[in-house]
Structures are given as C-alpha cells and as structure tokens.
C-alpha atoms as a PDB file:
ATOM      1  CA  UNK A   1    -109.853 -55.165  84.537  1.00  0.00           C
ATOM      2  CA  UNK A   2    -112.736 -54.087  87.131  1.00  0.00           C
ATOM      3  CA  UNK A   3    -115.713 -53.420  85.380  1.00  0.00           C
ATOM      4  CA  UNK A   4    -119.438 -52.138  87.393  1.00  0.00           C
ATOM      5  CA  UNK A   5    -122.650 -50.662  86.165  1.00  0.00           C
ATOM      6  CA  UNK A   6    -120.936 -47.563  84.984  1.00  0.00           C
ATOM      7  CA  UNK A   7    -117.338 -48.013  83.684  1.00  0.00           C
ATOM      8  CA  UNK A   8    -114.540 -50.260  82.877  1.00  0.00           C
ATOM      9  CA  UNK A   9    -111.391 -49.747  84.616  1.00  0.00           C
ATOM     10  CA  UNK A  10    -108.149 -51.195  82.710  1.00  0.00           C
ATOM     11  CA  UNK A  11    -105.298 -51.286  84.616  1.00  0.00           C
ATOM     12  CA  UNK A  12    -101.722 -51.681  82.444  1.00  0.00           C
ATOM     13  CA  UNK A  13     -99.302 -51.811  85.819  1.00  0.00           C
ATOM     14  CA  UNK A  14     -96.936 -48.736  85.359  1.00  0.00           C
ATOM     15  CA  UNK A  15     -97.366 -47.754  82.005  1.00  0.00           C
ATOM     16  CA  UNK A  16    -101.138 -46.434  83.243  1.00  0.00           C
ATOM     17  CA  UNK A  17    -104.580 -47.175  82.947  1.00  0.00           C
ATOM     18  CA  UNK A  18    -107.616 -46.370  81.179  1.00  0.00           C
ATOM     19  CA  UNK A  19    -110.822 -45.967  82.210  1.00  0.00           C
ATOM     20  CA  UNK A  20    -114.146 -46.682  79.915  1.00  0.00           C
ATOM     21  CA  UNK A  21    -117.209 -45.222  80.499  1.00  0.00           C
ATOM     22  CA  UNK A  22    -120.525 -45.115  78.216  1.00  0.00           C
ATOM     23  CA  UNK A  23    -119.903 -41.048  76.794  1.00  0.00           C
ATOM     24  CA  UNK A  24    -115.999 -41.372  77.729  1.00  0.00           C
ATOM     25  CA  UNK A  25    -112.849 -42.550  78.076  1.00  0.00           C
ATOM     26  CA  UNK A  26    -110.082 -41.633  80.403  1.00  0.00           C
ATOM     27  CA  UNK A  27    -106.601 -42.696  79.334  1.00  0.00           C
ATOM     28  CA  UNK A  28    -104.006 -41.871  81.706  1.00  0.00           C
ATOM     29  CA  UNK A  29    -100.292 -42.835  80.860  1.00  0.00           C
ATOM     30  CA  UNK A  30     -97.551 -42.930  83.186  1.00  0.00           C
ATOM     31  CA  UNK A  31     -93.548 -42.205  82.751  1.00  0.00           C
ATOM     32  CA  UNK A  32     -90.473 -41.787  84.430  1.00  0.00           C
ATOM     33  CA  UNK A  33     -89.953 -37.743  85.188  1.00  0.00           C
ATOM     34  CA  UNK A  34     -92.039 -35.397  85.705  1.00  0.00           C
ATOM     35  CA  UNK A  35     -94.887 -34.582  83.142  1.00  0.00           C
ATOM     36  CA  UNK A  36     -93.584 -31.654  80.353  1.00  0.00           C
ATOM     37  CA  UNK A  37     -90.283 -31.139  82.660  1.00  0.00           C
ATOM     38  CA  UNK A  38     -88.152 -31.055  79.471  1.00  0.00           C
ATOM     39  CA  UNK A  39     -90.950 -29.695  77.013  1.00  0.00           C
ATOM     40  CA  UNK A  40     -94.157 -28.549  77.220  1.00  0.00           C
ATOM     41  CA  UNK A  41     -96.777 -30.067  74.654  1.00  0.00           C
ATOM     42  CA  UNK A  42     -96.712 -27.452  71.766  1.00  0.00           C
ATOM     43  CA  UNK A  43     -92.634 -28.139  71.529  1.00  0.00           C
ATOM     44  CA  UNK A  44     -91.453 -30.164  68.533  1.00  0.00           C
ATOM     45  CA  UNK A  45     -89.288 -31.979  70.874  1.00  0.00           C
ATOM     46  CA  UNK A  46     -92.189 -32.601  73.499  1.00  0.00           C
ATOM     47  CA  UNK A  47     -91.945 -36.385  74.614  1.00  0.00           C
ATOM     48  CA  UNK A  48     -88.166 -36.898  74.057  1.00  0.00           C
ATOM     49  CA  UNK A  49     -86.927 -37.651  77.658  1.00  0.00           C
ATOM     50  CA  UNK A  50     -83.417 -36.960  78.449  1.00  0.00           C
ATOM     51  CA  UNK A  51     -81.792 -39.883  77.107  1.00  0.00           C
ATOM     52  CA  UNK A  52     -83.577 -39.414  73.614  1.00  0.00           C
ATOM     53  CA  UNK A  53     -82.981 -35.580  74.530  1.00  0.00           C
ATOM     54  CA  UNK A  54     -78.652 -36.412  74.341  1.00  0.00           C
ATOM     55  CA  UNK A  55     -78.611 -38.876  71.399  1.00  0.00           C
ATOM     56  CA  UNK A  56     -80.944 -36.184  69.351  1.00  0.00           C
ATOM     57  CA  UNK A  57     -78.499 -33.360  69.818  1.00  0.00           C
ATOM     58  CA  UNK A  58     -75.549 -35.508  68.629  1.00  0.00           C
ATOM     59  CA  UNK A  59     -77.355 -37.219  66.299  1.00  0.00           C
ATOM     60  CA  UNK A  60     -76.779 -35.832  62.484  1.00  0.00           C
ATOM     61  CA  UNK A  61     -80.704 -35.272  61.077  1.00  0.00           C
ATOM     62  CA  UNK A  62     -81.944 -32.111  61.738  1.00  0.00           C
ATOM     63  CA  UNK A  63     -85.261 -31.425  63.327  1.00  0.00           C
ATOM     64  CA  UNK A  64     -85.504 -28.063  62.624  1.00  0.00           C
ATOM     65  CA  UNK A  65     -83.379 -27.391  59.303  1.00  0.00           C
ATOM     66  CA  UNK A  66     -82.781 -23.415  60.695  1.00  0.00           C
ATOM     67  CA  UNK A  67     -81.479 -24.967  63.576  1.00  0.00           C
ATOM     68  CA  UNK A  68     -78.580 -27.543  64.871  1.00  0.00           C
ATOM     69  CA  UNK A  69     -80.550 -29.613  67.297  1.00  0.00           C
ATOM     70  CA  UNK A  70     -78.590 -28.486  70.522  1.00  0.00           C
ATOM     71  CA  UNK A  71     -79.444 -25.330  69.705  1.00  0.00           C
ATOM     72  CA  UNK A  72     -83.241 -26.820  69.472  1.00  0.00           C
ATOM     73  CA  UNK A  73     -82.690 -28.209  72.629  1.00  0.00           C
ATOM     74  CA  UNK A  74     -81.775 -25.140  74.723  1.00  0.00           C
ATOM     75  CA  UNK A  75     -84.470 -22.842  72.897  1.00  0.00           C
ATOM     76  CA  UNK A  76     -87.228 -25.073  73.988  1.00  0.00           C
ATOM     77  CA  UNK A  77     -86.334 -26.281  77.068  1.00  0.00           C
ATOM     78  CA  UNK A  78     -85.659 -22.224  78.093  1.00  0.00           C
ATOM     79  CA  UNK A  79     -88.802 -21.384  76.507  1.00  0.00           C
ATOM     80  CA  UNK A  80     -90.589 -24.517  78.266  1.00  0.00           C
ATOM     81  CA  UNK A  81     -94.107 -22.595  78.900  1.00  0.00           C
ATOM     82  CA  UNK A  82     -95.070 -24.833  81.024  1.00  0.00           C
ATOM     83  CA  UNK A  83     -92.406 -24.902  83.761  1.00  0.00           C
ATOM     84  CA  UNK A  84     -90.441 -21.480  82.765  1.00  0.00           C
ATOM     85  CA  UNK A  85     -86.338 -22.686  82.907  1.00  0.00           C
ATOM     86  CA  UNK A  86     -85.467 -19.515  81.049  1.00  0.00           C
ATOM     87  CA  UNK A  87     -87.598 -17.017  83.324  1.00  0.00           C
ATOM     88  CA  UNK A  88     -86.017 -19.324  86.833  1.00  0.00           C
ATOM     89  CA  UNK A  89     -82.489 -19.214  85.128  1.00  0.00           C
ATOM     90  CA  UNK A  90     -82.717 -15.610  85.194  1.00  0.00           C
ATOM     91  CA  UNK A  91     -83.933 -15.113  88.368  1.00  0.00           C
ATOM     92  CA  UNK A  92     -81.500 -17.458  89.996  1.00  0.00           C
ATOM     93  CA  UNK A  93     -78.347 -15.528  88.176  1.00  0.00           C
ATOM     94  CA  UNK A  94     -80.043 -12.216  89.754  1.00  0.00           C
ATOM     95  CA  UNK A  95     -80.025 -13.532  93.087  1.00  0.00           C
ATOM     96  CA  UNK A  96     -76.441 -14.744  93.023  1.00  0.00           C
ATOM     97  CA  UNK A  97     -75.480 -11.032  91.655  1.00  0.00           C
ATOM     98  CA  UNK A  98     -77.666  -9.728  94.661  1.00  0.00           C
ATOM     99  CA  UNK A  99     -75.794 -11.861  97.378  1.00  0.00           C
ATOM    100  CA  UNK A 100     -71.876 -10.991  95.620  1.00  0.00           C
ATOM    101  CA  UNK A 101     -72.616  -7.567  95.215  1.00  0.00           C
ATOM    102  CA  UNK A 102     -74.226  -7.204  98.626  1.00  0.00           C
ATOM    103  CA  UNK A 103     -71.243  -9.032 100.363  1.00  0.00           C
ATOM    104  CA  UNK A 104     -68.653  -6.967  98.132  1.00  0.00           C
ATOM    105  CA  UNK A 105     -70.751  -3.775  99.184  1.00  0.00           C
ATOM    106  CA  UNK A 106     -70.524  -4.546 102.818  1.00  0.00           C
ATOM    107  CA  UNK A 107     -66.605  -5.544 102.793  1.00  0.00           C
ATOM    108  CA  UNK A 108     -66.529  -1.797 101.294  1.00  0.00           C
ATOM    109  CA  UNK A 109     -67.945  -0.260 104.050  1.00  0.00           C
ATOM    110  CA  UNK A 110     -66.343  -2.705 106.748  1.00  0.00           C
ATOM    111  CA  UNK A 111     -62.769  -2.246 106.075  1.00  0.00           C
ATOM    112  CA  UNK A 112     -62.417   1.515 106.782  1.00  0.00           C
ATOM    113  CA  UNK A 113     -64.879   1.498 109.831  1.00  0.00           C
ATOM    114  CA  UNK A 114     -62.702  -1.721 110.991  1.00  0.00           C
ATOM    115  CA  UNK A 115     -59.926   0.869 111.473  1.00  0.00           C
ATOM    116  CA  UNK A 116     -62.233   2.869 113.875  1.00  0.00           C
ATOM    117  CA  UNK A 117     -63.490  -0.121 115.720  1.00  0.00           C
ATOM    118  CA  UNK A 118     -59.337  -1.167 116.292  1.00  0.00           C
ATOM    119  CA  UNK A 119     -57.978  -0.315 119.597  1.00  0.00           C
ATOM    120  CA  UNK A 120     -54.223  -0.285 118.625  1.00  0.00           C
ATOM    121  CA  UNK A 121     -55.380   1.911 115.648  1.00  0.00           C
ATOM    122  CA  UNK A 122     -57.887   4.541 116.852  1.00  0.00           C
ATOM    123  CA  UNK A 123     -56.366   6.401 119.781  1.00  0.00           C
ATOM    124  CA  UNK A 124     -60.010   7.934 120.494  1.00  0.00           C
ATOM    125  CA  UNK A 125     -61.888   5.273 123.348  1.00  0.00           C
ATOM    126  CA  UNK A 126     -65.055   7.445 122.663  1.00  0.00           C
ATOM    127  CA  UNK A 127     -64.684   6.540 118.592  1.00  0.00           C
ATOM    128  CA  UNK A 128     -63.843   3.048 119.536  1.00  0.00           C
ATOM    129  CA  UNK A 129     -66.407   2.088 121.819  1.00  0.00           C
ATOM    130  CA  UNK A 130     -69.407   3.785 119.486  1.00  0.00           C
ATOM    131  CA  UNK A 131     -67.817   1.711 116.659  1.00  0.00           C
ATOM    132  CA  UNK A 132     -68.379  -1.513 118.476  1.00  0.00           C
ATOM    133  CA  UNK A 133     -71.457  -0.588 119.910  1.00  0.00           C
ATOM    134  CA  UNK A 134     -72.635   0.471 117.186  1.00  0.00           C
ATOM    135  CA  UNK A 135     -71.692  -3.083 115.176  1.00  0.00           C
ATOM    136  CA  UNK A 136     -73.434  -4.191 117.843  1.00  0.00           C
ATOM    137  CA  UNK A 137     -76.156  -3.115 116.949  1.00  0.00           C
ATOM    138  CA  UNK A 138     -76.445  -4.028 113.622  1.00  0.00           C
ATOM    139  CA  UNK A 139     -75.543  -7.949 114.123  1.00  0.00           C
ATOM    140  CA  UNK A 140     -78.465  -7.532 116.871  1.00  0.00           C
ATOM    141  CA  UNK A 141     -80.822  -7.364 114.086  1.00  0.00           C
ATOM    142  CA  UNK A 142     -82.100 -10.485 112.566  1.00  0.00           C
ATOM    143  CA  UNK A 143     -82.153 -10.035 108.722  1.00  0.00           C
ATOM    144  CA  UNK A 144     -85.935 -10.729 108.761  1.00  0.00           C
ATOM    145  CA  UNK A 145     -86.277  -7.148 110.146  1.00  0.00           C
ATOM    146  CA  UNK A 146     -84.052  -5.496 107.686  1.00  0.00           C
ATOM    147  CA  UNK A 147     -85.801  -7.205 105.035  1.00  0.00           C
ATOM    148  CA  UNK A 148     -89.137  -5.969 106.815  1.00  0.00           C
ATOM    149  CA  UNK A 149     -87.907  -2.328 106.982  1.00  0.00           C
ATOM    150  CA  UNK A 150     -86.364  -2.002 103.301  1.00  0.00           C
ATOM    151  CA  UNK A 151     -89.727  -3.586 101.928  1.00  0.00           C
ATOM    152  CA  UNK A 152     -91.379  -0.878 103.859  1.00  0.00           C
ATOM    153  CA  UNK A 153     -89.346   2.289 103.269  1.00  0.00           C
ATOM    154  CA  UNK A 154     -88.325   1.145  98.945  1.00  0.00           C
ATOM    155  CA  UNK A 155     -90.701  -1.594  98.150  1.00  0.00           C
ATOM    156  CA  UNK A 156     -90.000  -5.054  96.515  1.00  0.00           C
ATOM    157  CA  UNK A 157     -87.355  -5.577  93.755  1.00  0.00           C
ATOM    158  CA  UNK A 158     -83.761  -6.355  93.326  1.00  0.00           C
ATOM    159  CA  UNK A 159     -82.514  -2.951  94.747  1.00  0.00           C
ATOM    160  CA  UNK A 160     -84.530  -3.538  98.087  1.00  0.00           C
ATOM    161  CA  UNK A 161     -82.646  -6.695  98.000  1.00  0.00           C
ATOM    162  CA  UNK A 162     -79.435  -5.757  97.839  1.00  0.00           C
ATOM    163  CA  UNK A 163     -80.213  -3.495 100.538  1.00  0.00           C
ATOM    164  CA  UNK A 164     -81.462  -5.878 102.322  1.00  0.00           C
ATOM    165  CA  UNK A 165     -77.936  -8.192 102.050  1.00  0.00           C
ATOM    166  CA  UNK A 166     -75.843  -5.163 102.238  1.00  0.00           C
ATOM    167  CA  UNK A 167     -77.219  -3.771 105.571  1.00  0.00           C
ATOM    168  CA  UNK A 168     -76.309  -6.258 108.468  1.00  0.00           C
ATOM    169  CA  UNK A 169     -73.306  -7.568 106.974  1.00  0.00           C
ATOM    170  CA  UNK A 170     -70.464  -5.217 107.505  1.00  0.00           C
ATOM    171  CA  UNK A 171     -71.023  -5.361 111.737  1.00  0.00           C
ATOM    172  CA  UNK A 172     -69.299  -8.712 111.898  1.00  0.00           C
ATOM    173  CA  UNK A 173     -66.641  -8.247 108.848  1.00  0.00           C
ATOM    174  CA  UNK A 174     -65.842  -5.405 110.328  1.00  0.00           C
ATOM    175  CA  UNK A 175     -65.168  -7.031 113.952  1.00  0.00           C
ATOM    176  CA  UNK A 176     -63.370  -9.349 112.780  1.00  0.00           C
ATOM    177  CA  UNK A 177     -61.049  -7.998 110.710  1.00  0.00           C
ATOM    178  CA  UNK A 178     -59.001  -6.374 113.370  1.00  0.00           C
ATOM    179  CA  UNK A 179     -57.977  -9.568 114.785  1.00  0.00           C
ATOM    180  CA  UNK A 180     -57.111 -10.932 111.440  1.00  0.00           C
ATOM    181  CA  UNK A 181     -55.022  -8.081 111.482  1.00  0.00           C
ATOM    182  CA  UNK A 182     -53.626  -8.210 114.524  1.00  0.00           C
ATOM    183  CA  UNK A 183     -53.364 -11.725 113.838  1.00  0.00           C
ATOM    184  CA  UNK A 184     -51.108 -11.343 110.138  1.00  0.00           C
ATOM    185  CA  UNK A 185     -49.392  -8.353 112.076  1.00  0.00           C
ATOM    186  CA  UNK A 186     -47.651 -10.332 114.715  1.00  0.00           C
ATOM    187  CA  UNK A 187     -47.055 -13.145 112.603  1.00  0.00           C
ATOM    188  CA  UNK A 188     -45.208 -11.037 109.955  1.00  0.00           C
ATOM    189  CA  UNK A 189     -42.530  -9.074 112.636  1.00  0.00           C
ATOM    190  CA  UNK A 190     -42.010 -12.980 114.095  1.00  0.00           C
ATOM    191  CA  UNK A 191     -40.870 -13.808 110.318  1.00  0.00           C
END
C-alpha cells in the first residue's frame, strides 16, 4: 500500500489493484485472457472463461430455459458486441470462397490457353510465342497493381476481389501445365 497527499494505492499482486482517492475509487482487476474475448458485459454468460465456458455447456441446469446451453454459448459468443466473432467468421468464410473461386476461375481459363502456349500442340509459332509473351506479361505484374487497377475501374467489394485473385493467376498455371503434360505424356507411352 503507497499512500501520499492525494490517494491510496492498494496493490493485490496479479489479481489487480485499487486505487483510493478522496471523491473516487479506481478498482482495476486483472485475469487471464483478454478482457470480454468470450462475452461482452451485457451477455448472461459474461465472466465465464473457457474452462467454466466447457463444463457449463455439458453441465445439465439450464441458463436460459429456451435454450440448451451450447446453443447459449455459440449465440453469444457470435453475437459478442464487443469483439464481433460472428461478423469476422463471416468475413473470413468470404475470403476463403474469394481465393477457391478465384483459383478455380483461373485454372478455367488456363487450361485451354495452355494448349495455345504448347509447342508440340499449336503448329502456329506466331500463336505460340504471343501466348507466352503474353503470360509473360501477366506474371510481370505484381498483384498489388491488379488490386490497384480493379479498385480503380469496379470499386471495393468481394467481386473486385475475385477479380483481383482471378487476374494474374492463369499466366503461370497455364505455363506450366504443358510440361506436366509433356511430362504424364512420355511417362504413359514408356508404361
């Protein structure tokens, strides 16, 4: 305990301290975790950390009677106001659907303009040589740019995005899959 002219200061190790003053006091507690991680402070379940968290959902009282508790659990800690798990889950699965569908998009577009980039499958050099070039091109880019450009030219939002993941990836799918091909090809006539 430190006390001067103008307040008391209590100090209780790790569980916090407190701090006394002649119109106030400060209280400040301290716990394992991050503060309202789990709950925020208008939650029934607020202060449960995750140990208390597991035994309540397979414990058998109820704390809401409409409600099994592991229900209970997941509403609040998706609804947490205070650190938003519901709105981050959501975004999270959009961005994984952004990066598969982008990657499936530009395998799409790769496989039949791998044929044109092939030498021992397009007999045209001109065809051949624009292919490449043109995948080139397009790996040349750093996906900053493209991110830059499609911001530009269709504004922000999951679209853009996907856009964005589709553009520069089916340069080097593309190049590479005619010497996968080649590749499987000669292996196949040796067997």
């Amino acid at each position: 305990m430190v006390q001067d002219g103008q307040k008391v200061l209590v100090d209780f190790g790790f569980a916090g301290q407190a701090e006394i003053r002649s119109n106030q006091v400060y209280v400040q507690r301290r716990f394992s975790g991050w503060a309202n991680f789990l709950y925020d402070p208008k939650s029934p379940l607020w202060g449960n950390d995750l140990f208390s968290t597991v035994g309540l959902i397979f414990s058998g009282e109820r704390v809401n009677p409409d409600k099994s508790n592991a229900q209970l659990v997941l509403d609040e800690w998706l609804g947490n106001r205070a650190r938003q798990h519901g709105d981050i889950s959501a975004k999270l699965m959009q961005t994984l659907v952004m990066a598969f569908v982008g990657t499936l998009f530009a395998t799409l577009v790769a496989f039949p303009l791998a044929f044109i980039a092939a030498r021992n499958i397009t007999p045209s050099g001109t065809a051949n040589w624009l292919m490449k070039r043109s995948f080139d091109f397009l790996r040349s880019i750093d996906m900053l740019i493209w991110a830059l450009f499609f911001t530009r030219g269709f504004g922000p939002g999951p679209i853009q995005a996907l856009r964005r993941s589709f553009s520069p990836i089916p340069a080097p799918r593309a190049k590479s899959m005619p010497r996968r091909w080649r590749m499987w090809m000669t292996s196949s006539a040796r067997g």
